[in-house]
C-alpha atoms as a PDB file:
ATOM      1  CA  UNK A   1       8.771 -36.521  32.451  1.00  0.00           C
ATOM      2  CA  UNK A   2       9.828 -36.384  28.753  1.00  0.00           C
ATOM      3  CA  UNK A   3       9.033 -40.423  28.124  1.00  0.00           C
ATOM      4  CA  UNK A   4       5.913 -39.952  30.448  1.00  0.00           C
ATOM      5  CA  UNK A   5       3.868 -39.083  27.306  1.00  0.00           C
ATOM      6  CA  UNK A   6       4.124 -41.892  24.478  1.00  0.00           C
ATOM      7  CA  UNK A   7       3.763 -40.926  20.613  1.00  0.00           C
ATOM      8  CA  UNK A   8       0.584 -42.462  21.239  1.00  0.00           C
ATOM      9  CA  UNK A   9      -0.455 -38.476  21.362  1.00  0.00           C
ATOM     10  CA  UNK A  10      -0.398 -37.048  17.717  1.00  0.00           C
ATOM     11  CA  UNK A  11      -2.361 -34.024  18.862  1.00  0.00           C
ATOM     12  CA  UNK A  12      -3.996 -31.565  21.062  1.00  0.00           C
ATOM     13  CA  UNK A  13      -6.365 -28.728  21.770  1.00  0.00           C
ATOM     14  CA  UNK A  14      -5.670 -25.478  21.925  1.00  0.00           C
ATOM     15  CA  UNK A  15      -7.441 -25.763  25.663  1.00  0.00           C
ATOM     16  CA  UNK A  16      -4.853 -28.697  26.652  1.00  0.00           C
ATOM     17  CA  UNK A  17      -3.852 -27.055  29.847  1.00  0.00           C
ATOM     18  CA  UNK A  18      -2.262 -30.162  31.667  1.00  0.00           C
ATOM     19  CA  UNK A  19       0.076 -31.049  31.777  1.00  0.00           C
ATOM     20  CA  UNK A  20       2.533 -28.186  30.426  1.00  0.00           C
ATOM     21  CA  UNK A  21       4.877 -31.045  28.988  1.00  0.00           C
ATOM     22  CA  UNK A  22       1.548 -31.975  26.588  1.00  0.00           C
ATOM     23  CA  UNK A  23       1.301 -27.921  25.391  1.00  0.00           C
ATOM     24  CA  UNK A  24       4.994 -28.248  24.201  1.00  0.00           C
ATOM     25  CA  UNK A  25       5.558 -31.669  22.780  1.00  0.00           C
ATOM     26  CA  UNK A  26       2.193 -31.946  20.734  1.00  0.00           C
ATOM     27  CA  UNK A  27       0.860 -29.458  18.029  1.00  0.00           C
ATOM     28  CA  UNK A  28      -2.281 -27.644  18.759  1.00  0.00           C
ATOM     29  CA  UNK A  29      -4.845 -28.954  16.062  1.00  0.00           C
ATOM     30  CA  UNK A  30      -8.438 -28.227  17.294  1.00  0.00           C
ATOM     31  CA  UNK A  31      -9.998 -25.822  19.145  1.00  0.00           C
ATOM     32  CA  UNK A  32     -13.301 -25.844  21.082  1.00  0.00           C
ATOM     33  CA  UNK A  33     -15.750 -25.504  17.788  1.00  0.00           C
ATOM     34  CA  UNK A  34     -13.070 -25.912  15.514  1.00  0.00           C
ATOM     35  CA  UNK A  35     -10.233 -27.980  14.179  1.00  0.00           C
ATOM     36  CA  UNK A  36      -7.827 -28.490  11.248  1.00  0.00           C
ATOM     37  CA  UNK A  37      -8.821 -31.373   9.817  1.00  0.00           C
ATOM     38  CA  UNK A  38      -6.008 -31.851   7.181  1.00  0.00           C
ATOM     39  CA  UNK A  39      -3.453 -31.436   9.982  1.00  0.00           C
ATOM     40  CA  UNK A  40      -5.656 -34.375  11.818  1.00  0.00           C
ATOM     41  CA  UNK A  41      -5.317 -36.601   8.887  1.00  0.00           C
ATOM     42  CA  UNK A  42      -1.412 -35.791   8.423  1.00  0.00           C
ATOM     43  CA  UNK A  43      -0.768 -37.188  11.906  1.00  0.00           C
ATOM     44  CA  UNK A  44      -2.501 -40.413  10.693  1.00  0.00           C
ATOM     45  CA  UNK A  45      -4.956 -40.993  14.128  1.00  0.00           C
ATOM     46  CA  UNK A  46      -6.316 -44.713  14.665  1.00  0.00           C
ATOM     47  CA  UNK A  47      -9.072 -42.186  17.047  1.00  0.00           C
ATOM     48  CA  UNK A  48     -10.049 -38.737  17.233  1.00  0.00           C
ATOM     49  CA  UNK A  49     -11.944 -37.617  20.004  1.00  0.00           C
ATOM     50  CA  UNK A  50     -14.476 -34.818  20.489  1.00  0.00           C
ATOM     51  CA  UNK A  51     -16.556 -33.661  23.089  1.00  0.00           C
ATOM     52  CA  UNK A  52     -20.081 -32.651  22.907  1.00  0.00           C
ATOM     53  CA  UNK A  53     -22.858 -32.132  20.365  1.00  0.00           C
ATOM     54  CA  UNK A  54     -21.076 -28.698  19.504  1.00  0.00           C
ATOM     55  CA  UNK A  55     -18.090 -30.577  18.258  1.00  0.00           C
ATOM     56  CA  UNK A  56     -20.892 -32.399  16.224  1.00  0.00           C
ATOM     57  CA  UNK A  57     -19.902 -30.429  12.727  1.00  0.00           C
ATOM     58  CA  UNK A  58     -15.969 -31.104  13.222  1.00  0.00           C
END
């Protein structure tokens, strides 16, 4: 299970709940309304994602 997830991955929410390999081999950079955005651009993304018009301000 430890190749399953590629370094394709730089990040995750702090509501990534599957699988439990993701919670421990990714940092936590967003939450629901929030996020750190200089941690985002550290990690050097080709795509961040967001859900929903709530996310619209992150």
């Amino acid at each position: 299970m430890k190749d399953y997830y590629p370094k394709r991955i730089a990040g995750i929410s702090g509501y990534t709940v599957r699988s439990p390999h993701a919670r421990q081999a990714h940092p936590k950079i967003s939450a629901f309304t929030s996020a750190k955005i200089d941690k985002i651009l550290d990690l050097k993304p080709d795509l961040v994602l967001g859900f929903s018009d709530i996310q619209r301000s992150v």
